[in-house]
Protein backbone atom coordinates (compact mmCIF):
# COMPACT_ATOMS: atom_id res chain seq x y z
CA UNK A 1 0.00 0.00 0.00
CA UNK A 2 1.01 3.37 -0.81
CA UNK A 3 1.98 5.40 1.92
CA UNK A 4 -0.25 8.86 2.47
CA UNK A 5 2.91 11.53 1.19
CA UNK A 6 3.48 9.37 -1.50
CA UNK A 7 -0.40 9.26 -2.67
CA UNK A 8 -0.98 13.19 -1.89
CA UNK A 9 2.17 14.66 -3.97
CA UNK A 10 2.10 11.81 -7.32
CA UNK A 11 0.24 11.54 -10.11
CA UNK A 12 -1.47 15.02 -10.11
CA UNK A 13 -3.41 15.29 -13.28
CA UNK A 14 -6.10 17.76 -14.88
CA UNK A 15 -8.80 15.79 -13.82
CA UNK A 16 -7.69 15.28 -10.22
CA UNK A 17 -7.06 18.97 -9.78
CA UNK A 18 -10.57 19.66 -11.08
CA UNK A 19 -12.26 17.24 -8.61
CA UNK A 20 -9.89 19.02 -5.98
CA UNK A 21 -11.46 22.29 -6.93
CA UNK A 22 -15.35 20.92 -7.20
CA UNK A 23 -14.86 19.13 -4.06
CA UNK A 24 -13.59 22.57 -2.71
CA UNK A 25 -16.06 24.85 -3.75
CA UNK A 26 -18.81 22.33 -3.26
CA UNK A 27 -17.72 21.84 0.78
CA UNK A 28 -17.37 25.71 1.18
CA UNK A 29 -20.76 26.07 -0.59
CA UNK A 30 -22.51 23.50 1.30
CA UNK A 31 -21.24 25.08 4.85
CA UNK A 32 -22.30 28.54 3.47
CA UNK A 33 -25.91 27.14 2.84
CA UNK A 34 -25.88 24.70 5.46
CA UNK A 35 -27.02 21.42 3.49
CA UNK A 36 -25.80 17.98 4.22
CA UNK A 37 -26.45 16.83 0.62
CA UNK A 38 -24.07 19.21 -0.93
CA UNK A 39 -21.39 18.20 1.70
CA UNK A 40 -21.52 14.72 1.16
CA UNK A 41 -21.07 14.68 -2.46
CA UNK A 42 -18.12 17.79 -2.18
CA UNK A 43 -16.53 15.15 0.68
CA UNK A 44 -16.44 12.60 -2.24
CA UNK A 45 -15.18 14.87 -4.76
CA UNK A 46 -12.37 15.71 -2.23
CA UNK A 47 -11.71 11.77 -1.51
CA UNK A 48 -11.24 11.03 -4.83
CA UNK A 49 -9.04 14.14 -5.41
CA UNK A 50 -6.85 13.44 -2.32
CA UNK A 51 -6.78 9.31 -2.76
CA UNK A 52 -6.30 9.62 -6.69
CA UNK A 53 -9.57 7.20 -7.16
CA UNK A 54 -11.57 7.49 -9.80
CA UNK A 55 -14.96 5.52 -10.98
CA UNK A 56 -14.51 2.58 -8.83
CA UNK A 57 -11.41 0.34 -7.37
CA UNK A 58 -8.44 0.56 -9.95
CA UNK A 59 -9.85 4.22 -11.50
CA UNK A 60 -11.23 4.91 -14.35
CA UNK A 61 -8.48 2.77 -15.96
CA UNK A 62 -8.29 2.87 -19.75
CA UNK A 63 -5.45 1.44 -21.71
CA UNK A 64 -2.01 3.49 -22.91
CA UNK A 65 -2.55 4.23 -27.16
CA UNK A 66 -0.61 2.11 -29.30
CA UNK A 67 1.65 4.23 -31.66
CA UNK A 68 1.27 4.04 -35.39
CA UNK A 69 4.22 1.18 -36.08
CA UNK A 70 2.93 -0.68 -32.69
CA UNK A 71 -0.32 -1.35 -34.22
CA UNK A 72 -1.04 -5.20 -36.27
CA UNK A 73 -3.16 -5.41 -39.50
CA UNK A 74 -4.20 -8.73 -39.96
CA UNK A 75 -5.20 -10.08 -42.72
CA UNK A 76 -9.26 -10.76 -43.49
CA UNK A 77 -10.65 -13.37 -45.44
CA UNK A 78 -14.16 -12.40 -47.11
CA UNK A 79 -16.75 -14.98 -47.75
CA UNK A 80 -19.27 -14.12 -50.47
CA UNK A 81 -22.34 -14.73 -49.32
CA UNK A 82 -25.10 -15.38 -52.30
């Protein structure tokens, strides 16, 4: 398990600062209007800013792009169908 410095100063991206700044202005929103409802979901925008979570367990994990020369073409037989 990562330890908390390490999880709080890696892997900063657009996205996580943006949930940092929703989560943010969410929390000071919902103290300045006093609902609970608010609170809760800028406390989970702030969770997943601080943890680096995204969508569920392992993130919102999508694969790295291939480069052009990385890429196989394969070759496809055709059937004529009558």
């Amino acid at each position: 398990m990562r330890s908390l410095k390490e999880m709080l100063l890696s892997d900063w991206d657009l996205m996580r600062v943006l949930r940092l700044v929703i989560g943010i202005w969410l929390a000071v929103q919902a103290i300045m209007m006093v609902e609970l409802f608010t609170g809760l979901i800028g406390l989970f925008f702030l969770y997943q800013a601080v943890t680096g979570t995204g969508c569920g367990v392992n993130g919102c994990y999508t694969a790295p792009r291939r480069s052009a020369g990385q890429v196989k073409t394969e070759d496809v037989d055709y059937e004529e169908v009558a």
